[in-house]
PDB file of N, CA and C in Angstrom:
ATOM      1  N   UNK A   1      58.236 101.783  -8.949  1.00  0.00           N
ATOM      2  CA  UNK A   1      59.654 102.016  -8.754  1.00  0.00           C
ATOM      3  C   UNK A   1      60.200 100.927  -7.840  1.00  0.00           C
ATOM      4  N   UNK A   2      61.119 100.832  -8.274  1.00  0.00           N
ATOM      5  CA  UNK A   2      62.173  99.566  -7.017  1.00  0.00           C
ATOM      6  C   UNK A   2      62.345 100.010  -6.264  1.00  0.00           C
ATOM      7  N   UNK A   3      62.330  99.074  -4.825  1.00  0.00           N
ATOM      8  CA  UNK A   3      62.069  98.887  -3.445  1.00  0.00           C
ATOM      9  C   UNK A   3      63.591  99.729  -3.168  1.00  0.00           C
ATOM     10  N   UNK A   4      64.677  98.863  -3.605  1.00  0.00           N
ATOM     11  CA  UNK A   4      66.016  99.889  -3.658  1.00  0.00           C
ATOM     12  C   UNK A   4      66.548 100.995  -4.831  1.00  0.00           C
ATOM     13  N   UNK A   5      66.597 101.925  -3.960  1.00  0.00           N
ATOM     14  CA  UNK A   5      66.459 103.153  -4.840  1.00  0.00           C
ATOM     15  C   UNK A   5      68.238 103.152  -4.631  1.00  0.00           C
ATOM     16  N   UNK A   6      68.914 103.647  -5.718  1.00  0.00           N
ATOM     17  CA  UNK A   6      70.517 104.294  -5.713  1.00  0.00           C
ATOM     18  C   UNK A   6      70.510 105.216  -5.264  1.00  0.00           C
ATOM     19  N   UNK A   7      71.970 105.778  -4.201  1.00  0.00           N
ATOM     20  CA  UNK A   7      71.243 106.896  -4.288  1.00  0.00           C
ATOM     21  C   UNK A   7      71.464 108.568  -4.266  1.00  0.00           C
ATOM     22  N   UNK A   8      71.859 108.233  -5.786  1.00  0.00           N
ATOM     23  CA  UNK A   8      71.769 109.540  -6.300  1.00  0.00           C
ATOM     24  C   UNK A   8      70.463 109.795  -6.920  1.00  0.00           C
ATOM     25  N   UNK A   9      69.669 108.822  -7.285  1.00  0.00           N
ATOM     26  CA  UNK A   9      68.232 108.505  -7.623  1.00  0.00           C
ATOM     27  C   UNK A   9      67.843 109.311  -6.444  1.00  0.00           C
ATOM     28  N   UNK A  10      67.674 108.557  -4.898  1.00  0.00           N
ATOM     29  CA  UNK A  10      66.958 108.964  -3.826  1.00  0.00           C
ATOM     30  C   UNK A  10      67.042 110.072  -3.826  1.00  0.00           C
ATOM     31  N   UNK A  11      68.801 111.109  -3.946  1.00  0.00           N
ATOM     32  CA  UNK A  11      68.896 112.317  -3.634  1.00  0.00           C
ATOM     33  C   UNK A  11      68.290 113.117  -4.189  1.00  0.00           C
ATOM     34  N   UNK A  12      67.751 113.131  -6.006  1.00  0.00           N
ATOM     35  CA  UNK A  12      67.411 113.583  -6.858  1.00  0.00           C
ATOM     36  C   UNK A  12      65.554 113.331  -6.222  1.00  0.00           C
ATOM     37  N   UNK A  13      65.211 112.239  -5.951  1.00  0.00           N
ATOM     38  CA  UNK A  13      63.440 112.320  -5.395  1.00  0.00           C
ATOM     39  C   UNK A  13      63.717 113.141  -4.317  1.00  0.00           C
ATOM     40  N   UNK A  14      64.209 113.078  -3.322  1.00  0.00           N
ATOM     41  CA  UNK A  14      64.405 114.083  -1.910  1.00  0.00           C
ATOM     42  C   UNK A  14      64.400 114.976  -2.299  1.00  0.00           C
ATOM     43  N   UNK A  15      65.265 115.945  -3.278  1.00  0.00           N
ATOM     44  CA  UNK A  15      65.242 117.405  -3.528  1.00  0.00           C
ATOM     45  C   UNK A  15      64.146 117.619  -4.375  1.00  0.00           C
ATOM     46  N   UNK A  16      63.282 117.125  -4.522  1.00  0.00           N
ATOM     47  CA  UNK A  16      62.061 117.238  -5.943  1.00  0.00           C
ATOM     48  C   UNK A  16      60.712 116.863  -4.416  1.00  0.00           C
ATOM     49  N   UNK A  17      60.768 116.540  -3.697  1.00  0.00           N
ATOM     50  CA  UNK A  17      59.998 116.297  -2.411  1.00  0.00           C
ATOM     51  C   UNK A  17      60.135 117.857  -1.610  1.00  0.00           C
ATOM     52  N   UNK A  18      61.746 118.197  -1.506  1.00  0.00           N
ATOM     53  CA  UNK A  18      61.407 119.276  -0.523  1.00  0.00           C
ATOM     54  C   UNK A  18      60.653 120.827  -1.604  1.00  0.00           C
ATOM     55  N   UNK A  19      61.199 120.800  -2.772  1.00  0.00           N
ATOM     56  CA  UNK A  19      60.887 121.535  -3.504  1.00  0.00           C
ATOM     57  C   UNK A  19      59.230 121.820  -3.326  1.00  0.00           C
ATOM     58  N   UNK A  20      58.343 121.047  -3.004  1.00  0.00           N
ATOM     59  CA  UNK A  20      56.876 121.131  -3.175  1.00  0.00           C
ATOM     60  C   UNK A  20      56.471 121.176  -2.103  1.00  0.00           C
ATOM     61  N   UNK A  21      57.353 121.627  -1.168  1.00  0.00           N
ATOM     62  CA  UNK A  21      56.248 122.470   0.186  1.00  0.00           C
ATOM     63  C   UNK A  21      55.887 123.368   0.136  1.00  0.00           C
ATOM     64  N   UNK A  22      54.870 123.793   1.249  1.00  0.00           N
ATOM     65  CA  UNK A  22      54.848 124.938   0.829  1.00  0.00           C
ATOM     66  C   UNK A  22      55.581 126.246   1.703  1.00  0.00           C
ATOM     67  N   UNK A  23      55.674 127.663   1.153  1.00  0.00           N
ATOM     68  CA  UNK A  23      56.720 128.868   1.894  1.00  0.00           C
ATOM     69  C   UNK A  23      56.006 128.748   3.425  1.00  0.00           C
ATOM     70  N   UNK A  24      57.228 129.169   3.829  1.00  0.00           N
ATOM     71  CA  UNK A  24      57.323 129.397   5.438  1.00  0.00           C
ATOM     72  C   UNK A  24      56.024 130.041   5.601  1.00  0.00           C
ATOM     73  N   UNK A  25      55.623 130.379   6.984  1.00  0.00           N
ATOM     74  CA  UNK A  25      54.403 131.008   7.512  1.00  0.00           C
ATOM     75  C   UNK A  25      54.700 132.405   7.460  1.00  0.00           C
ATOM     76  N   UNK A  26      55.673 132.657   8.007  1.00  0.00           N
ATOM     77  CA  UNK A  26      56.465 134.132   7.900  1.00  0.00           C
ATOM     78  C   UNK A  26      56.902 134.756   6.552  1.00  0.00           C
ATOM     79  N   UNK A  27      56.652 134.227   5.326  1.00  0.00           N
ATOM     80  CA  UNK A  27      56.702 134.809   4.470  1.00  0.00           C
ATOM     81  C   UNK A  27      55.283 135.851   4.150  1.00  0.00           C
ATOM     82  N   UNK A  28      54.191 135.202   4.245  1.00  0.00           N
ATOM     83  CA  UNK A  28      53.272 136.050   4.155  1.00  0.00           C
ATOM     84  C   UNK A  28      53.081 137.227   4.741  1.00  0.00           C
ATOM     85  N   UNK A  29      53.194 137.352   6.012  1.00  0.00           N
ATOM     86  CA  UNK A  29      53.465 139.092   6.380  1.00  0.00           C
ATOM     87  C   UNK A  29      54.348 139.756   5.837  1.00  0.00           C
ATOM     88  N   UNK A  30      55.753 139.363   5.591  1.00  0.00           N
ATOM     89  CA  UNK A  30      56.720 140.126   5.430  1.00  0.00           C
ATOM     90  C   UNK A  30      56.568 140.247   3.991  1.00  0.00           C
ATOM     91  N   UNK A  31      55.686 140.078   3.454  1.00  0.00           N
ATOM     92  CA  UNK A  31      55.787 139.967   1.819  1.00  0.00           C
ATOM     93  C   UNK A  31      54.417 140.832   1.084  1.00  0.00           C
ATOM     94  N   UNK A  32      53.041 140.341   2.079  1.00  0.00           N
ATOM     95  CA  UNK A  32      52.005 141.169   2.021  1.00  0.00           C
ATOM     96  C   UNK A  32      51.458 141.782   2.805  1.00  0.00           C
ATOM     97  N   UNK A  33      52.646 141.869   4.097  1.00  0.00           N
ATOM     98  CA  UNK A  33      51.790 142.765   5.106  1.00  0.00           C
ATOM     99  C   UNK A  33      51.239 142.112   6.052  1.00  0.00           C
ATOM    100  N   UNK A  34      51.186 142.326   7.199  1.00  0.00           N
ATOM    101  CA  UNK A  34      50.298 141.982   8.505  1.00  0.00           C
ATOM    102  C   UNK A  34      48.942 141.615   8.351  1.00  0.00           C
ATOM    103  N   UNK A  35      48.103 140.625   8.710  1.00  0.00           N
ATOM    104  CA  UNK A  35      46.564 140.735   8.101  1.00  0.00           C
ATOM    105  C   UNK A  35      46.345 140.342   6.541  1.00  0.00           C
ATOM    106  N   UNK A  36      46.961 140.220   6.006  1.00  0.00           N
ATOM    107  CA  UNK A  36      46.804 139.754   4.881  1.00  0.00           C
ATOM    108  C   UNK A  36      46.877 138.263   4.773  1.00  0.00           C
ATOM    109  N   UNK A  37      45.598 137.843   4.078  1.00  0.00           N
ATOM    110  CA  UNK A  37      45.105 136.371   4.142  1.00  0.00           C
ATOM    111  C   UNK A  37      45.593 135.640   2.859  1.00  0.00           C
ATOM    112  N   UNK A  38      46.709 135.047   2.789  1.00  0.00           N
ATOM    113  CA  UNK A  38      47.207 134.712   1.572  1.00  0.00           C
ATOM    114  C   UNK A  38      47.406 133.352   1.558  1.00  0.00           C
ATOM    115  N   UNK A  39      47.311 132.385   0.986  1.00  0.00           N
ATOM    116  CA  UNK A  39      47.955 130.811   1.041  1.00  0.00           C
ATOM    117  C   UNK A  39      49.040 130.898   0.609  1.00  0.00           C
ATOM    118  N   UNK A  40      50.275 130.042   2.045  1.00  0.00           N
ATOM    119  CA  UNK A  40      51.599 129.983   1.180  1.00  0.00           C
ATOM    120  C   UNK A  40      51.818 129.106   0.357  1.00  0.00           C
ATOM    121  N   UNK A  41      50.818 128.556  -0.369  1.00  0.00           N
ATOM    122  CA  UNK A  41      51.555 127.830  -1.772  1.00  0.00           C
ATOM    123  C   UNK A  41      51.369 128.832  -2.874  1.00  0.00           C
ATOM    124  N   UNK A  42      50.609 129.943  -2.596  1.00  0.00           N
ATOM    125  CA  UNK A  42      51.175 130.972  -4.117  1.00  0.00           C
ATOM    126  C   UNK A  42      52.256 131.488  -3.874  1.00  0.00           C
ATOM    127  N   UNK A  43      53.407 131.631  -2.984  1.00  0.00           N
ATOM    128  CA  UNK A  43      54.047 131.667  -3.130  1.00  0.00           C
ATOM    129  C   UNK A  43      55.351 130.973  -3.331  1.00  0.00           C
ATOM    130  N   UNK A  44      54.886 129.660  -3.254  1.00  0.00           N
ATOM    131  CA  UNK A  44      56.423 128.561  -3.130  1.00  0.00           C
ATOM    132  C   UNK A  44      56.362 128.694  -4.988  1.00  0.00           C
ATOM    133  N   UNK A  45      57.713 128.228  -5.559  1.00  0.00           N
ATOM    134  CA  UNK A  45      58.035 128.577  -6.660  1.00  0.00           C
ATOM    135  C   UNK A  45      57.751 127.202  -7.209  1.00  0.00           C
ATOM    136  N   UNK A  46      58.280 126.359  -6.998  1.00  0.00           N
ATOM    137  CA  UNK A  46      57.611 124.706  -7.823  1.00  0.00           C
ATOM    138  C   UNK A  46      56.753 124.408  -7.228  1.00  0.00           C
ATOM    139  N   UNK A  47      55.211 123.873  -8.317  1.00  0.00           N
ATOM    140  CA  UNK A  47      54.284 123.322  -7.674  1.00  0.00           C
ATOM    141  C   UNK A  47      54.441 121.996  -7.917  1.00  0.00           C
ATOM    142  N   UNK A  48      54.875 120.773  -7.416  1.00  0.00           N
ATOM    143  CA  UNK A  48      54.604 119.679  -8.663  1.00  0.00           C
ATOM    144  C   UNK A  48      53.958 118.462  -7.226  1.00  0.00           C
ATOM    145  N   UNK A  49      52.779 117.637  -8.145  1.00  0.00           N
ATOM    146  CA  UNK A  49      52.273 116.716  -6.863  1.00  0.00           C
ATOM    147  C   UNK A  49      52.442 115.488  -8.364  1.00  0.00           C
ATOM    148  N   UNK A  50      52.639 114.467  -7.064  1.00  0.00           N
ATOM    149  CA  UNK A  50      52.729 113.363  -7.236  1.00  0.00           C
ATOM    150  C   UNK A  50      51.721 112.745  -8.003  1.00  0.00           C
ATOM    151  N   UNK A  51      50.717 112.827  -8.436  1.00  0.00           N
ATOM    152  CA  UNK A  51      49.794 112.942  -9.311  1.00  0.00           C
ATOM    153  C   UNK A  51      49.571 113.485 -10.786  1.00  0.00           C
ATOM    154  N   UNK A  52      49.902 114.893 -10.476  1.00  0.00           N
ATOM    155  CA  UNK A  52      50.153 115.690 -11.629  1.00  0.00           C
ATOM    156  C   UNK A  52      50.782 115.598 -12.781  1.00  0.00           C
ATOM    157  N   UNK A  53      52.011 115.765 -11.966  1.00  0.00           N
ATOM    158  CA  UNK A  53      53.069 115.964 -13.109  1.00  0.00           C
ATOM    159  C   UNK A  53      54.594 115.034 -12.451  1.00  0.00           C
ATOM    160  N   UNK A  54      54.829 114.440 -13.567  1.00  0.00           N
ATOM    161  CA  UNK A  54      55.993 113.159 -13.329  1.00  0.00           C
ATOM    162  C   UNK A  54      57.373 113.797 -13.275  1.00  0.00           C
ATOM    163  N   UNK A  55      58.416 112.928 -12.836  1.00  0.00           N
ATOM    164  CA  UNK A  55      59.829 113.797 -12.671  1.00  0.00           C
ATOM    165  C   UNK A  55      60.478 112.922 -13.905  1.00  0.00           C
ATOM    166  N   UNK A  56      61.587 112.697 -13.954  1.00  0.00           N
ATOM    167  CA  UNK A  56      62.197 112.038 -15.226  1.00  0.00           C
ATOM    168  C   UNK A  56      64.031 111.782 -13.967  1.00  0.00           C
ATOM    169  N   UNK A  57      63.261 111.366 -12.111  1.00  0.00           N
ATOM    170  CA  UNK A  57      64.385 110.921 -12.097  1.00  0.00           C
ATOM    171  C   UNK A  57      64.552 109.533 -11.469  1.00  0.00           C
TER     172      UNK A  57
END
């Protein structure tokens, strides 16, 4: 990709970047309970890595 990005380009990678974190820490209790050992990436809703799977922006 070019060094200068436009940027509605950039805005479109930025929101496709924050999309693939993962849920807050505080979602897991309030969702399965206290003590419950869960990873918050089953719960974030887009998984996508930079590797994987490509964007089209």
């Amino acid at each position: 990709m070019a060094t200068f990005k436009h940027p509605s380009r950039k805005g479109r990678l930025a929101k496709l970047g924050r999309q693939t974190k993962w849920a807050p820490f505080w979602i897991i209790p309030k969702m399965f309970g206290a003590g419950k050992k869960v990873h918050p990436s089953s719960v974030t809703e887009v998984k996508r890595s930079w590797r994987r799977t490509k964007t089209k922006a």
